[in-house]
C-alpha atoms as a PDB file:
ATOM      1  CA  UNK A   1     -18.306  15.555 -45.058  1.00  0.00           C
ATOM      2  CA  UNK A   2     -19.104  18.368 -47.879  1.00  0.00           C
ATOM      3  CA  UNK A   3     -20.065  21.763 -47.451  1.00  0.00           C
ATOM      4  CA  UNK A   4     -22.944  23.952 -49.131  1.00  0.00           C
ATOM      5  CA  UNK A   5     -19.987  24.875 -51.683  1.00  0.00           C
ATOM      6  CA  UNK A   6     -19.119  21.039 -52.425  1.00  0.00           C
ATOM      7  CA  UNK A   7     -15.905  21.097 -50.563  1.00  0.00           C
ATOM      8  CA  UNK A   8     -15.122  18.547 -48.170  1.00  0.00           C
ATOM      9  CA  UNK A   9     -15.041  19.097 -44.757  1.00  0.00           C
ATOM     10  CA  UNK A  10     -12.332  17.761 -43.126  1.00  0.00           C
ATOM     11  CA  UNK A  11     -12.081  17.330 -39.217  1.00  0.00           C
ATOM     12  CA  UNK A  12      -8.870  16.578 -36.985  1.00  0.00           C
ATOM     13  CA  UNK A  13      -9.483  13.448 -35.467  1.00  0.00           C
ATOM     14  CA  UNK A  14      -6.811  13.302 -33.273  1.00  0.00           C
ATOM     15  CA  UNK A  15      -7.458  16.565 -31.404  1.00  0.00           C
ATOM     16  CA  UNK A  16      -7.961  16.159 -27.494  1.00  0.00           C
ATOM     17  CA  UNK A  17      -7.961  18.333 -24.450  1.00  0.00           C
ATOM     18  CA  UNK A  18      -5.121  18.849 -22.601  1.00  0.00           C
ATOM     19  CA  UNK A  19      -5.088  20.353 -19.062  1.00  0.00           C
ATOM     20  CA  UNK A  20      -2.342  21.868 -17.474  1.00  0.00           C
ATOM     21  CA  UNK A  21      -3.686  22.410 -13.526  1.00  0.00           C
ATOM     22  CA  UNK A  22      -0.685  23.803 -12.766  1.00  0.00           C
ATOM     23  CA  UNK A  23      -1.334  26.742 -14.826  1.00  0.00           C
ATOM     24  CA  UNK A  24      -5.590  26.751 -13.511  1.00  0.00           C
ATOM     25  CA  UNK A  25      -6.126  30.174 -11.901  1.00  0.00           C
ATOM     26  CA  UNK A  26      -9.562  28.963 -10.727  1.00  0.00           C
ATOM     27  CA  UNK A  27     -10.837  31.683 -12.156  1.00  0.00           C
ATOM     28  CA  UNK A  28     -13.955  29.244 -13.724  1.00  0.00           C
ATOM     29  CA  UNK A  29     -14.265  31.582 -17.030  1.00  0.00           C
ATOM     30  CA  UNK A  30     -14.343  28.144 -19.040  1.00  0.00           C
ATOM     31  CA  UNK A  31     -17.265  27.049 -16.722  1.00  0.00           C
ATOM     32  CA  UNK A  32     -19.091  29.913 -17.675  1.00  0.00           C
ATOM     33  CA  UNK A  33     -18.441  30.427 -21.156  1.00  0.00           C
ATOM     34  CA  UNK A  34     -19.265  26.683 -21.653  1.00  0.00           C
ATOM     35  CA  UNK A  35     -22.332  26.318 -20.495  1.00  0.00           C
ATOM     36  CA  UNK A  36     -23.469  29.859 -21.975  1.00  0.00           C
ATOM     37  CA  UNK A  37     -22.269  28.309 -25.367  1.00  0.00           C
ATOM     38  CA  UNK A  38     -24.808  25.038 -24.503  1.00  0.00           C
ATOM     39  CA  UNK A  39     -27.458  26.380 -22.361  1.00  0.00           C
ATOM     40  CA  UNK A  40     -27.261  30.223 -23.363  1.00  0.00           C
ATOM     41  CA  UNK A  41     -27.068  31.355 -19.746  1.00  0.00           C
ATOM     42  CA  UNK A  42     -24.134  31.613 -17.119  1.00  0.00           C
ATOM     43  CA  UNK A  43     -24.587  29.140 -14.047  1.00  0.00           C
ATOM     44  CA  UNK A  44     -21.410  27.221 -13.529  1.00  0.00           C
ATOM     45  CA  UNK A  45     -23.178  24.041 -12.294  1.00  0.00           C
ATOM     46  CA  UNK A  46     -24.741  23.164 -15.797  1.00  0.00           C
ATOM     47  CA  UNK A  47     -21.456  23.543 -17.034  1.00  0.00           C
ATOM     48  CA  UNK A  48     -19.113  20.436 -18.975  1.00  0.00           C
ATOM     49  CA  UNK A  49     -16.002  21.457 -17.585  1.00  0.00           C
ATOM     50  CA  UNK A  50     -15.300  21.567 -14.182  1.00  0.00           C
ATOM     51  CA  UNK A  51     -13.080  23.197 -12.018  1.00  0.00           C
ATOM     52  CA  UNK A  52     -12.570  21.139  -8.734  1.00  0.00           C
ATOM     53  CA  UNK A  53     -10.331  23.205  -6.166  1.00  0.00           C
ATOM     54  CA  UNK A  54      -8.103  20.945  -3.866  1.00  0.00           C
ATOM     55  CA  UNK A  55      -8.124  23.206  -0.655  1.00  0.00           C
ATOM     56  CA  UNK A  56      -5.445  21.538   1.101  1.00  0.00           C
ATOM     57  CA  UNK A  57      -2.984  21.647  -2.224  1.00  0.00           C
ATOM     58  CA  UNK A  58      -3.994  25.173  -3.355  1.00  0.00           C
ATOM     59  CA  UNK A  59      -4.915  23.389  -6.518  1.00  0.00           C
ATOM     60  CA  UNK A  60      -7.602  24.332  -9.287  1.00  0.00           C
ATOM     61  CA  UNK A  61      -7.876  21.308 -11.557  1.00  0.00           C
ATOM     62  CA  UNK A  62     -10.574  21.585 -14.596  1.00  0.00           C
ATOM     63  CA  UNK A  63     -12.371  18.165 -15.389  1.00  0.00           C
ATOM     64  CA  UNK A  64     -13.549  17.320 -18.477  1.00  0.00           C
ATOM     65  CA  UNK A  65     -14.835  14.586 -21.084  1.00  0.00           C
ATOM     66  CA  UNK A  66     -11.694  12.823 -22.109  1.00  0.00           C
ATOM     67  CA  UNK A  67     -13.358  11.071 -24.946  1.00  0.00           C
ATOM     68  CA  UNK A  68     -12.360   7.629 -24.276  1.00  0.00           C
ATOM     69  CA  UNK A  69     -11.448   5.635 -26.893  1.00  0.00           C
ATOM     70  CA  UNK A  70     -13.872   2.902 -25.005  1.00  0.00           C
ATOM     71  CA  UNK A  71     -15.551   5.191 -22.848  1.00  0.00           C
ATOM     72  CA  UNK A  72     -17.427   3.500 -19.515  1.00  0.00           C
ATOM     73  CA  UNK A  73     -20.588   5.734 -20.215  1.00  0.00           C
ATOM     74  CA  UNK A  74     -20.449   3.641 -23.899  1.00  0.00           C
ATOM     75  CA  UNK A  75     -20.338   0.559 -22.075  1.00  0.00           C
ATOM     76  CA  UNK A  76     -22.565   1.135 -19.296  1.00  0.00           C
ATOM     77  CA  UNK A  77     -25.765   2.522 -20.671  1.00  0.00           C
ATOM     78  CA  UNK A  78     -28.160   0.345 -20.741  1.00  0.00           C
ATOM     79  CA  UNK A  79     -30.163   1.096 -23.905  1.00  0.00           C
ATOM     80  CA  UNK A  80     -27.570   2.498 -26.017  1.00  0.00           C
ATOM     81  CA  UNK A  81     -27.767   6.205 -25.896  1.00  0.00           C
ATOM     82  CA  UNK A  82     -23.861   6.829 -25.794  1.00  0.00           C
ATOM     83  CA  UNK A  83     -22.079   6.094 -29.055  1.00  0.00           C
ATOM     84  CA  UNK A  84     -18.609   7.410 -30.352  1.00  0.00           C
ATOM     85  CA  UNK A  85     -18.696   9.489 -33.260  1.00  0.00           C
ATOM     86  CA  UNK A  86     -15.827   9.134 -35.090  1.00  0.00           C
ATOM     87  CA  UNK A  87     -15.618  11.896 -37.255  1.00  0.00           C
ATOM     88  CA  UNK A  88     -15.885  14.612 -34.612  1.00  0.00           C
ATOM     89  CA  UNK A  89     -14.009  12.141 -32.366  1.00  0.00           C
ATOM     90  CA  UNK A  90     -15.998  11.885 -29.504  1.00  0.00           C
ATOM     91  CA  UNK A  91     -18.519  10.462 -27.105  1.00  0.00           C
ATOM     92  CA  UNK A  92     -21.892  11.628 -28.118  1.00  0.00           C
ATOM     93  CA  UNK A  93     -25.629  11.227 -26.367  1.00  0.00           C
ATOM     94  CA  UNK A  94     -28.196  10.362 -28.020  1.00  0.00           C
ATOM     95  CA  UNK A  95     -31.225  12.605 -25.711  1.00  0.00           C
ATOM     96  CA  UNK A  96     -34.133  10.630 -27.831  1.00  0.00           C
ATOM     97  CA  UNK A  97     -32.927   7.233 -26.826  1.00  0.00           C
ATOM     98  CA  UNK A  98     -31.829   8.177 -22.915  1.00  0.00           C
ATOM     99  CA  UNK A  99     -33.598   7.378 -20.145  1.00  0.00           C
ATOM    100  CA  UNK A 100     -31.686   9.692 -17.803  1.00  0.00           C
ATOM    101  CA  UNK A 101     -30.654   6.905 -15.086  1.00  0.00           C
ATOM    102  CA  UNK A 102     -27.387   8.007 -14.575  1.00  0.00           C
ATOM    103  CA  UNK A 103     -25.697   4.967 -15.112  1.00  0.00           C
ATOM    104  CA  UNK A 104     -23.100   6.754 -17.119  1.00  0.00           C
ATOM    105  CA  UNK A 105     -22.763   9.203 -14.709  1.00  0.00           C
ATOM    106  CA  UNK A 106     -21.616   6.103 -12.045  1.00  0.00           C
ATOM    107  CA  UNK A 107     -19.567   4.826 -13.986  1.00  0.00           C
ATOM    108  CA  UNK A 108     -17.255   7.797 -15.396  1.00  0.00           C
ATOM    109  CA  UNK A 109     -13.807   7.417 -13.753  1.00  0.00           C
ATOM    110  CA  UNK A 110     -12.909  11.193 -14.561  1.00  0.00           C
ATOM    111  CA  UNK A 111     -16.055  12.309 -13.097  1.00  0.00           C
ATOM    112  CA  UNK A 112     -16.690  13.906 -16.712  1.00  0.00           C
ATOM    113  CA  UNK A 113     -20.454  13.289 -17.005  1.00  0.00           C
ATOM    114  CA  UNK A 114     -23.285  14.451 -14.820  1.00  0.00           C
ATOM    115  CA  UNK A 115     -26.545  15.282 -14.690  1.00  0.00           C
ATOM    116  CA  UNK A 116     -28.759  18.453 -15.068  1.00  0.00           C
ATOM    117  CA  UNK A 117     -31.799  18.215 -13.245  1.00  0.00           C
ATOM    118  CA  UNK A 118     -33.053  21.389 -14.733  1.00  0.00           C
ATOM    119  CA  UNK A 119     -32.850  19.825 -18.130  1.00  0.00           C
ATOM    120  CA  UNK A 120     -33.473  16.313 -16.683  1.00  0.00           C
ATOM    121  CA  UNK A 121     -30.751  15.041 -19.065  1.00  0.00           C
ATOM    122  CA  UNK A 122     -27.255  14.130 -18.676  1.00  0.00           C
ATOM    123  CA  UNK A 123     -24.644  16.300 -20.134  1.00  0.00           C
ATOM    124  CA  UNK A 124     -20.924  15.776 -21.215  1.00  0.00           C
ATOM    125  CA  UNK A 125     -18.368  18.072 -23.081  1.00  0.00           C
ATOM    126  CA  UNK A 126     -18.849  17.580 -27.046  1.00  0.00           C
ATOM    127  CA  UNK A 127     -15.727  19.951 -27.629  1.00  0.00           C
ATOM    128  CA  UNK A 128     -18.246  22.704 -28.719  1.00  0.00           C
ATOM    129  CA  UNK A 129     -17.890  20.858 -32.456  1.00  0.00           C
ATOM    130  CA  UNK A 130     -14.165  21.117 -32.839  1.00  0.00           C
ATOM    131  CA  UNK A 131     -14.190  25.396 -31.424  1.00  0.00           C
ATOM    132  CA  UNK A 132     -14.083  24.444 -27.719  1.00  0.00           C
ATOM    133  CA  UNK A 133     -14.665  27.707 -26.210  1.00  0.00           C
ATOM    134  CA  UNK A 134     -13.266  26.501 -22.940  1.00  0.00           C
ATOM    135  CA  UNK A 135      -9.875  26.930 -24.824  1.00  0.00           C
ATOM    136  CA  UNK A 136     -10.631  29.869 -26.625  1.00  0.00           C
ATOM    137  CA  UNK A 137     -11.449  32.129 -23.616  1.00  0.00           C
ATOM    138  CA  UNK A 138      -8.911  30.572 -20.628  1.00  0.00           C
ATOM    139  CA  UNK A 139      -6.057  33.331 -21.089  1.00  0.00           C
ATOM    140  CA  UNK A 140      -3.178  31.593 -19.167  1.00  0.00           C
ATOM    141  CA  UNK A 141      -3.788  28.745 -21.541  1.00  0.00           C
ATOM    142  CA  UNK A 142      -4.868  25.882 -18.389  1.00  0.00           C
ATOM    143  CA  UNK A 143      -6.831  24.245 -21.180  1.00  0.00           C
ATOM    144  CA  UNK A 144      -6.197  23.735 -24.447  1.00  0.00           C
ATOM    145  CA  UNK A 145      -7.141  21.732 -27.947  1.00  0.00           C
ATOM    146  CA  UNK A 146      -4.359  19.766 -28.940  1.00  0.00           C
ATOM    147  CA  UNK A 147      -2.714  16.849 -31.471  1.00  0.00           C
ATOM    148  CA  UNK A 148      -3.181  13.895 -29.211  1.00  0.00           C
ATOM    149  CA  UNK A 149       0.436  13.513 -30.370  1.00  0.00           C
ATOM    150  CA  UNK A 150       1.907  16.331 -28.756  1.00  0.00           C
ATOM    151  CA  UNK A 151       0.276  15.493 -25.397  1.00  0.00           C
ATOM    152  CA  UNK A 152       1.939  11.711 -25.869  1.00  0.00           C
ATOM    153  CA  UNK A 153       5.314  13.286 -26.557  1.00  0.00           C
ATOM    154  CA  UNK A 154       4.667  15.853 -23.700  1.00  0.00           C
ATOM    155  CA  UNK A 155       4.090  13.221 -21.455  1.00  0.00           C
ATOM    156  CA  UNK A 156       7.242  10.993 -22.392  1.00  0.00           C
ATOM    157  CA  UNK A 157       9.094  14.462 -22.040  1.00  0.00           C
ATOM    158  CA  UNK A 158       8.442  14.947 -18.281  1.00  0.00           C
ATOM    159  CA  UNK A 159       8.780  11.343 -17.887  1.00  0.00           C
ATOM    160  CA  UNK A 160      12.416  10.939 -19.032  1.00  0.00           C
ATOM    161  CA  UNK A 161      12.815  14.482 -17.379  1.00  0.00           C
ATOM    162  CA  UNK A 162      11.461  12.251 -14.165  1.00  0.00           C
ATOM    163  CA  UNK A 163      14.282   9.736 -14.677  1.00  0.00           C
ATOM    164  CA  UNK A 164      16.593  11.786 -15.277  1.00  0.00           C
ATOM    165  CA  UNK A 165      16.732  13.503 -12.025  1.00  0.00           C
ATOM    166  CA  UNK A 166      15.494  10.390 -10.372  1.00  0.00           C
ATOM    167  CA  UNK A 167      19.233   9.142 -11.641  1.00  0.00           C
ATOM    168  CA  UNK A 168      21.019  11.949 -10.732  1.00  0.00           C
ATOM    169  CA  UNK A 169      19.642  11.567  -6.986  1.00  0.00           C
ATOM    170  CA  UNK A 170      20.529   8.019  -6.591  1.00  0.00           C
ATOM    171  CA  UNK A 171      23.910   9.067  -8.259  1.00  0.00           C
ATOM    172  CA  UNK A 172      24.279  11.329  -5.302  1.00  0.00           C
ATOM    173  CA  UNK A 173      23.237   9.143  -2.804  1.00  0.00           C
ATOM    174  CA  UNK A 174      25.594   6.411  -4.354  1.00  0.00           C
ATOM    175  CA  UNK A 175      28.458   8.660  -3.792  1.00  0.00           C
ATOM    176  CA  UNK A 176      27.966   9.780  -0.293  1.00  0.00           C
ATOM    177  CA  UNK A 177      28.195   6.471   0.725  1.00  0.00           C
END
């Protein structure tokens, strides 16, 4: 992509969310400041990200998009409406060609996409074109935008971390015996 100056745009493809609930306050600022970013008004229920709180854990856990690589609301729609754009790397909605049944909505295993009757359209997190102000205003940093590499390596971190201990138990247990 070029610019009004001729200089090409370039956009980080492999940027993705990453949420640490462990760190989620609840405090729902990144519900608010996201849907007064999209809708220009502050009423968490419009919002793309969610914050579901897990009474029985004490747990805040925001939900959002995760841009599948072959995203079920692609799939599902019936006429076509959700496409991947591939530059900004994400799921996108096409309003003009929607019909607003939902399906996508169904079929969302993260629970990312829903509906704004309001609006009468659905709505999805389009990582606020590469600036997503989710990230930029949570201050104990429960979301943030990240190398998809990083989160890969993160996770194989904690995993051998996992093992690790995992070992170390049985190794116990071995030797009591």
């Amino acid at each position: 992509m070029i610019d009004a100056k001729g200089k090409r745009i370039m956009h980080n493809n492999t940027k993705v969310l990453k949420i640490d609930y462990e760190k989620c306050t609840g405090c729902r600022t990144c519900e608010q400041v996201c849907v007064l970013k999209h809708d220009g008004v502050i009423n968490p229920m419009r919002s793309r990200i969610r914050v579901v709180k897990w009474d029985m854990e004490g747990l805040y856990i925001p939900m959002s998009c995760q841009q599948c690589q072959d995203a079920p609301c692609m799939v599902g729609c019936p006429v076509g409406a959700i496409s991947r754009n591939d530059e900004m790397n994400r799921v996108e909605v096409d309003y003009d060609v929607c019909i607003g049944c939902r399906t996508c909505v169904s079929v969302c295993p993260f629970g990312a996409m829903s509906f704004n009757p309001i609006e009468r359209k659905v709505v999805k997190c389009d990582l606020c074109d590469g600036d997503p102000q989710c990230v930029r205003f949570c201050d104990v940093k429960a979301v943030q935008f990240v190398d998809s590499a990083s989160v890969s390596l993160d996770k194989k971190r904690s995993a051998a971390s996992r093992l690790k201990a995992a070992q170390k138990q049985a190794l116990a247990l071995h030797e009591e015996m």
